[in-house]
N, C-alpha and C. Protein backbone atom coordinates (compact mmCIF):
# COMPACT_ATOMS: atom_id res chain seq x y z
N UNK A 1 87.80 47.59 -12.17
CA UNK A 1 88.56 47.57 -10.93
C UNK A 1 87.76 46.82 -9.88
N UNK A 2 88.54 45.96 -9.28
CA UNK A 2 88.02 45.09 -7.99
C UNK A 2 87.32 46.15 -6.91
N UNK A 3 86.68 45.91 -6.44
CA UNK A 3 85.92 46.92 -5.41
C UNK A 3 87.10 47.07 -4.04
N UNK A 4 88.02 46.05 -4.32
CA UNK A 4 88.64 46.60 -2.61
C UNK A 4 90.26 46.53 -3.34
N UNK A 5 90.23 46.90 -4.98
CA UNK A 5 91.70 47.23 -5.58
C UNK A 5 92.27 48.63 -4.26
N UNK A 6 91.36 49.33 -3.92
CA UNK A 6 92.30 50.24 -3.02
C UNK A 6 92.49 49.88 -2.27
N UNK A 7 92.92 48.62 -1.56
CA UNK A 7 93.32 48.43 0.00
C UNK A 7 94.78 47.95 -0.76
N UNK A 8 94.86 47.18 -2.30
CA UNK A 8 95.69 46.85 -2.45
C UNK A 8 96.90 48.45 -3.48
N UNK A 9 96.17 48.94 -3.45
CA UNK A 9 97.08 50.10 -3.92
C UNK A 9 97.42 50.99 -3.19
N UNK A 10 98.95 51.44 -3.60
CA UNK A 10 99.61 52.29 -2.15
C UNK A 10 99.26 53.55 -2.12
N UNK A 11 98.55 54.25 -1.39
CA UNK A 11 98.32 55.15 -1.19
C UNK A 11 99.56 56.55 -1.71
N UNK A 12 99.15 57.88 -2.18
CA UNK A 12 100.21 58.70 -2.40
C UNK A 12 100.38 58.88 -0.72
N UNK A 13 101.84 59.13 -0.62
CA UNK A 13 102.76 59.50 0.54
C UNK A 13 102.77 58.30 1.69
N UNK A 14 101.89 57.19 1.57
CA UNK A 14 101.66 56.72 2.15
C UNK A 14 103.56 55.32 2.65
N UNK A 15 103.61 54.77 4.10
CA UNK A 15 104.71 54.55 4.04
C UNK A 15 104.66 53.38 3.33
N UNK A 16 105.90 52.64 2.70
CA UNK A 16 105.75 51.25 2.25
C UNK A 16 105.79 50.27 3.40
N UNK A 17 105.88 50.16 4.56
CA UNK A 17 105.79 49.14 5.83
C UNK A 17 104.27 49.56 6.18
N UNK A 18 103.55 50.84 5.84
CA UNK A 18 102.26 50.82 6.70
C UNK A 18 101.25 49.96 5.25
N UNK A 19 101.51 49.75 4.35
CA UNK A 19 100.83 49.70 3.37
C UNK A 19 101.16 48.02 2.80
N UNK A 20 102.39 48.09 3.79
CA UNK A 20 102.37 46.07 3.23
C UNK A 20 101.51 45.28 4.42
N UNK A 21 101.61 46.00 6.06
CA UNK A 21 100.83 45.74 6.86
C UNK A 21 99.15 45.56 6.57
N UNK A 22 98.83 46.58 5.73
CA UNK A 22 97.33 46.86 5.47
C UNK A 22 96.68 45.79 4.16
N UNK A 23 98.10 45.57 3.52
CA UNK A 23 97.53 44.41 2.44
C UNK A 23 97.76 42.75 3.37
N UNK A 24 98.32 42.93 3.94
CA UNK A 24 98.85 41.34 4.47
C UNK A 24 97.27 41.82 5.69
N UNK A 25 97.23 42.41 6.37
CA UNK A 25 95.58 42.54 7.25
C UNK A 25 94.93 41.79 6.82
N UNK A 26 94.48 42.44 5.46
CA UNK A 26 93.29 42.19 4.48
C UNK A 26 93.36 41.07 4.12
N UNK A 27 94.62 40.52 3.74
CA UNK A 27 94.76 39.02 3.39
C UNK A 27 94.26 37.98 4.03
N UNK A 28 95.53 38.10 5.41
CA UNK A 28 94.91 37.29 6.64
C UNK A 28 93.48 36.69 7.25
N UNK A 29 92.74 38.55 6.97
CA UNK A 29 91.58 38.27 7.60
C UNK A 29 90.63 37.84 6.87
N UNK A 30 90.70 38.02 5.56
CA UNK A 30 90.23 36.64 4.66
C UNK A 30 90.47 35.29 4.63
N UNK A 31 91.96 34.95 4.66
CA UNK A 31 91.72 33.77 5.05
C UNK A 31 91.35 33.14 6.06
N UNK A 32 91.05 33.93 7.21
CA UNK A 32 90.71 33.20 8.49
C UNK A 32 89.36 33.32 8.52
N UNK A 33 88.67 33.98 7.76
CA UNK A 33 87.16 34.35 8.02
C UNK A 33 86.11 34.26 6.91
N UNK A 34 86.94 34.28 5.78
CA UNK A 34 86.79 34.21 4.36
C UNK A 34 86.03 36.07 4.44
N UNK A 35 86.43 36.88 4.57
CA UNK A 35 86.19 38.40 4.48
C UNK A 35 86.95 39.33 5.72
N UNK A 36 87.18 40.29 4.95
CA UNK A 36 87.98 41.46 5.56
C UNK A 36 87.30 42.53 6.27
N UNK A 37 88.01 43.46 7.49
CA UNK A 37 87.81 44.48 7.63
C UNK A 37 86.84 45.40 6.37
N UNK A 38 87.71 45.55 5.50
CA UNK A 38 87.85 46.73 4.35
C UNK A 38 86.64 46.04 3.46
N UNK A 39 86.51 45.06 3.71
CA UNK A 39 85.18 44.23 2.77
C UNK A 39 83.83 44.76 3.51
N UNK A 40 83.60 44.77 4.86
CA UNK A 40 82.48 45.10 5.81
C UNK A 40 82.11 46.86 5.10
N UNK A 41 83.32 47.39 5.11
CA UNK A 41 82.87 49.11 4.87
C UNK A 41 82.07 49.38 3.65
N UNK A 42 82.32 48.21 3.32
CA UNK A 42 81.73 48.42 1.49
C UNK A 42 81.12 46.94 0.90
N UNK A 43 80.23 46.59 2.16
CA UNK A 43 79.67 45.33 1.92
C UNK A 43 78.89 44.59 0.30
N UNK A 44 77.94 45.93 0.01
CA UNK A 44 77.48 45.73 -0.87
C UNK A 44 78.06 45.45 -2.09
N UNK A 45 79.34 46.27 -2.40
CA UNK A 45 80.02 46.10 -3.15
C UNK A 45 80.98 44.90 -2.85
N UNK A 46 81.00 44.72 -2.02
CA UNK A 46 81.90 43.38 -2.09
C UNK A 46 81.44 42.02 -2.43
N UNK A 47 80.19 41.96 -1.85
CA UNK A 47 78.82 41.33 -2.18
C UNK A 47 78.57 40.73 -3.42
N UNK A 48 78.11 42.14 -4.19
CA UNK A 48 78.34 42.62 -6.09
C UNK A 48 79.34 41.93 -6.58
N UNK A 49 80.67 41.62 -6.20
CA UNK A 49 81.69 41.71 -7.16
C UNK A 49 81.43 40.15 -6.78
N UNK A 50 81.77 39.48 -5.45
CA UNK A 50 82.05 38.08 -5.11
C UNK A 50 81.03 37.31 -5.88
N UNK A 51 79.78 37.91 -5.88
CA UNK A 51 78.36 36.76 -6.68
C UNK A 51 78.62 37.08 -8.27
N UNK A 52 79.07 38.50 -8.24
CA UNK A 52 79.59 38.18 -9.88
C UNK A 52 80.15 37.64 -10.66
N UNK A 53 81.85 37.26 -9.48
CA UNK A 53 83.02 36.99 -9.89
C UNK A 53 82.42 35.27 -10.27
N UNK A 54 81.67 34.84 -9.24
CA UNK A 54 81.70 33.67 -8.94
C UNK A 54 80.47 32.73 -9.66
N UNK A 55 79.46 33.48 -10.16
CA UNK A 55 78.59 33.43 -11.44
C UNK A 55 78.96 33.26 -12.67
N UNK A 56 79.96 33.93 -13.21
CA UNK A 56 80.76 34.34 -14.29
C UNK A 56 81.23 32.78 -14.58
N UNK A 57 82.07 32.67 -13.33
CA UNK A 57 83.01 30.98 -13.16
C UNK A 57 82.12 29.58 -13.68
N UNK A 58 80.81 29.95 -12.97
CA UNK A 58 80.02 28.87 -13.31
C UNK A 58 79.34 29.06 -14.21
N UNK A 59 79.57 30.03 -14.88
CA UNK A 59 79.06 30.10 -16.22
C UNK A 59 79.56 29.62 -17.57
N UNK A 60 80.65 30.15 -17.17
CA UNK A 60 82.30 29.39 -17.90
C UNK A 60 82.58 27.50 -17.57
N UNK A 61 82.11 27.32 -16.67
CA UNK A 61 82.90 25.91 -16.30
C UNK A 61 81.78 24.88 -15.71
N UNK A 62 80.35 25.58 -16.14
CA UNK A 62 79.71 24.76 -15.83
C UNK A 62 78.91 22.73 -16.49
N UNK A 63 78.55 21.98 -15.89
CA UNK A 63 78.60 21.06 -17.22
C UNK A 63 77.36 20.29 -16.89
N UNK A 64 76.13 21.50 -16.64
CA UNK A 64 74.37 20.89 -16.65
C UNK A 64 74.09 22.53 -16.52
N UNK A 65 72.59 22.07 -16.05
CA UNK A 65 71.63 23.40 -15.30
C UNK A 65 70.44 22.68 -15.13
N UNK A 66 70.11 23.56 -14.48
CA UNK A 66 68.57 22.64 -13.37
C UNK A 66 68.05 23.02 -14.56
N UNK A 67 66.94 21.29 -14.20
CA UNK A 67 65.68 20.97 -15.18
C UNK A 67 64.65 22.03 -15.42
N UNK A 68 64.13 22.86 -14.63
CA UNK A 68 63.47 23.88 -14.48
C UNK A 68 63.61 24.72 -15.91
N UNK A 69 65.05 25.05 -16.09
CA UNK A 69 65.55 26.53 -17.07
C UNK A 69 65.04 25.57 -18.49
N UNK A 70 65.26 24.45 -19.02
CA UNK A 70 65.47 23.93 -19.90
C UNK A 70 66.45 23.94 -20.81
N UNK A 71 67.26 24.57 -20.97
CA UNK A 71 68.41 24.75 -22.22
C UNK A 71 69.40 25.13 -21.80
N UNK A 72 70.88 25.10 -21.68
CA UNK A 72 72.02 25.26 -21.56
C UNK A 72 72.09 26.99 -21.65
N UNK A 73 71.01 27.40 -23.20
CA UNK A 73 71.61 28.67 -23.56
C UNK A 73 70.37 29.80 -22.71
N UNK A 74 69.64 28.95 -22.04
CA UNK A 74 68.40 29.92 -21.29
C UNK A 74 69.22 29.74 -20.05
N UNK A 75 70.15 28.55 -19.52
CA UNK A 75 70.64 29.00 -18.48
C UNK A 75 72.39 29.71 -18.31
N UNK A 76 72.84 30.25 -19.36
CA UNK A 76 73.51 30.40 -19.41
C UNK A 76 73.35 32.25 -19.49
N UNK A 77 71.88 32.20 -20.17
CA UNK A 77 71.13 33.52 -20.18
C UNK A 77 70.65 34.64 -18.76
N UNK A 78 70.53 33.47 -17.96
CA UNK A 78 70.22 33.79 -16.44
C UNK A 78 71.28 34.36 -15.66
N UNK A 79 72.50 33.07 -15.89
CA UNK A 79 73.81 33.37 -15.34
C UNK A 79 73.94 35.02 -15.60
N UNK A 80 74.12 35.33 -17.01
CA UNK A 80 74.61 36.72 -16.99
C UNK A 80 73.22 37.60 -16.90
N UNK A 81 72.39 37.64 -16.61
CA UNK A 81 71.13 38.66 -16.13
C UNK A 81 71.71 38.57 -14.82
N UNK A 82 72.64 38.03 -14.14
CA UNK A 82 72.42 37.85 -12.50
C UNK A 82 73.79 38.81 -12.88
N UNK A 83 75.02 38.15 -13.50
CA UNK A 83 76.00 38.51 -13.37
C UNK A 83 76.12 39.92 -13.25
N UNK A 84 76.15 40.20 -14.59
CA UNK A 84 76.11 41.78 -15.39
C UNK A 84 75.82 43.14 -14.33
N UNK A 85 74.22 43.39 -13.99
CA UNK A 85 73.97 44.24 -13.17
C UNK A 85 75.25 44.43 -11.78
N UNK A 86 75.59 43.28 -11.37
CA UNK A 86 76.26 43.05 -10.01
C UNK A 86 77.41 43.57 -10.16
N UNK A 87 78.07 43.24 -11.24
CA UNK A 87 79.62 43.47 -11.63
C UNK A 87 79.02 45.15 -11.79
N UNK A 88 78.31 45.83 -12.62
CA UNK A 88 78.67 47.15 -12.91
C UNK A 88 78.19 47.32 -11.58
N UNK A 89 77.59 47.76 -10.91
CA UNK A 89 77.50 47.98 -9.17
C UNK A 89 78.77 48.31 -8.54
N UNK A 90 79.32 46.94 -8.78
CA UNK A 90 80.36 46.88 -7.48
C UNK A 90 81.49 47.91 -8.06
N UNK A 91 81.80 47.71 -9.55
CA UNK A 91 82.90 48.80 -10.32
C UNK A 91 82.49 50.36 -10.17
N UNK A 92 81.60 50.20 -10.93
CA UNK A 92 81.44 51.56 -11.33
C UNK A 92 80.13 52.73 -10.25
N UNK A 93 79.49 52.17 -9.75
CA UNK A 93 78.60 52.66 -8.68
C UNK A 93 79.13 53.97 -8.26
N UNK A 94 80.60 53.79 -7.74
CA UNK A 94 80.71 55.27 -7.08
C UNK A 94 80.89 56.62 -7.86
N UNK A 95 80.80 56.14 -9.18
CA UNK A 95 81.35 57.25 -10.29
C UNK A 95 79.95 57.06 -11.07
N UNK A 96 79.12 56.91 -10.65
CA UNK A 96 77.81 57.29 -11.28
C UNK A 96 76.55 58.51 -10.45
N UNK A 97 76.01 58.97 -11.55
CA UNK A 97 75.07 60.24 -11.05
C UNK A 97 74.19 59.70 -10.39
N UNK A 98 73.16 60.31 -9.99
CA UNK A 98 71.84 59.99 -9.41
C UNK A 98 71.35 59.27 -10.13
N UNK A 99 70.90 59.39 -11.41
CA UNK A 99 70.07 58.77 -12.39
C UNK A 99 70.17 57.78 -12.63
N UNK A 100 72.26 57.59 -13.19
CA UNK A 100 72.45 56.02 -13.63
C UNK A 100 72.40 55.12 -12.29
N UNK A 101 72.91 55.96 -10.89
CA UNK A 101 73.02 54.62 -10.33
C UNK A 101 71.24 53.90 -9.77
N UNK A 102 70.37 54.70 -9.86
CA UNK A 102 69.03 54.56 -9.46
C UNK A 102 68.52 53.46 -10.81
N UNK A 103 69.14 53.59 -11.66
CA UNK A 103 68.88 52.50 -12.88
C UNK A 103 69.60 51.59 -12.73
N UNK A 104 70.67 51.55 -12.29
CA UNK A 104 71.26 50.67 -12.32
C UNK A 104 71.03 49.93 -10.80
N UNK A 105 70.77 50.33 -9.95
CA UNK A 105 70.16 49.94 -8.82
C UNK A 105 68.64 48.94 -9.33
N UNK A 106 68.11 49.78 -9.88
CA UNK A 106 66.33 49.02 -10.59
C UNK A 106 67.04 47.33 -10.87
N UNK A 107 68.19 47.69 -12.03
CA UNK A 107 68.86 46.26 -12.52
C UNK A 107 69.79 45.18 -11.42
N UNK A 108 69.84 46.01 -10.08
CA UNK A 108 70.51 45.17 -9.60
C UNK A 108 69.11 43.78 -8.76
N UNK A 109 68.68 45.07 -8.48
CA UNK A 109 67.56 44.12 -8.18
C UNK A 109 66.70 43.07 -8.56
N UNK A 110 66.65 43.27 -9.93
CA UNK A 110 66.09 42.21 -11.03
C UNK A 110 66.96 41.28 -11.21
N UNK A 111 68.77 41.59 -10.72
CA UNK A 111 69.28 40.55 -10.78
C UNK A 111 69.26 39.72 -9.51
N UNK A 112 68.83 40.16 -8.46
CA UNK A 112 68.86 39.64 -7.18
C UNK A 112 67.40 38.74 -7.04
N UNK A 113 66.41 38.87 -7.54
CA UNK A 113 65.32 38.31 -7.99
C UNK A 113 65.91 36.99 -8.44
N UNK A 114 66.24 37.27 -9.62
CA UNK A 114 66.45 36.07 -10.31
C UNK A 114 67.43 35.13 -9.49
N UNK A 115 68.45 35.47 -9.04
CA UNK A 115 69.29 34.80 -8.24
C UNK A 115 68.48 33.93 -6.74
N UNK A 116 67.13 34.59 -6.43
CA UNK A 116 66.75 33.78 -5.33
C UNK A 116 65.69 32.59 -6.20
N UNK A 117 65.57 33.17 -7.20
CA UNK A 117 64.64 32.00 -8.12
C UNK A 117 65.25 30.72 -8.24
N UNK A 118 66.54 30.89 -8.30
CA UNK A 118 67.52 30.02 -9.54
C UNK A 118 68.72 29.59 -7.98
N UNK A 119 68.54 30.45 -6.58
CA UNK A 119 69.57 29.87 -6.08
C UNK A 119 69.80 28.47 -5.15
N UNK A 120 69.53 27.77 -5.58
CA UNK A 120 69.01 26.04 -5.76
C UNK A 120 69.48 25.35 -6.37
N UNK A 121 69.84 26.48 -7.82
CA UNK A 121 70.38 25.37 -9.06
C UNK A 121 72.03 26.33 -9.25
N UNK A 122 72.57 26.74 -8.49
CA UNK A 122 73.94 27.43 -8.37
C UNK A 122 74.60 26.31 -7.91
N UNK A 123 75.29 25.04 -9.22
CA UNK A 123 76.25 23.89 -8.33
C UNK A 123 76.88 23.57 -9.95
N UNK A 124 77.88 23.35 -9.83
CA UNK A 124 78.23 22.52 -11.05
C UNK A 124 78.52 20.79 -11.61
């Protein structure tokens, strides 16, 4: 699930005019700003999902990688060490215990590492 799927799902009891208002908001204020209200409350996660979503893409559709990595399949290896951690974050974070999300926190960070190593060579 997208980290801000609940702005786009209707709330129980909620009215259908207050709830097309609150998705067309969210819309708007993305396109005018490229981010939302409802994105700020839950930055990190929005954060998580957008560098994931958008890692993933250039992972899929990319057609080099900086000289540095050497190999297509070492940089294709990076891509998802960055990806992976970020995406489970932004999904699943709020439905995790103490333990997993503190591990999974350890991994987000190792992916955020790597991403300032490598964010130079993020172009296709």
């Amino acid at each position: 699930m997208r980290s801000d799927a609940w702005v786009h799902k209707r709330q129980r009891g909620e009215n259908p005019l207050s709830h097309r208002r609150r998705v067309w908001r969210h819309r708007r204020q993305r396109a005018e700003r490229g981010f939302s209200d409802y994105d700020v409350w839950n930055l990190d996660g929005y954060l998580a999902q957008t560098i994931a979503d958008t890692v993933k893409r250039l992972r899929e559709t990319d057609h080099g990688y900086p000289a540095d990595v050497g190999s297509m399949v070492a940089w294709h290896d990076i891509l998802t060490r960055i990806e992976t951690p970020l995406r489970m974050w932004a999904e699943c974070h709020h439905d995790m215990d103490s333990e997993e999300e503190e591990r999974w926190m350890r991994r987000c960070l190792e992916s955020l590492e790597l991403l300032k190593t490598h964010f130079f060579g993020l172009w296709d």
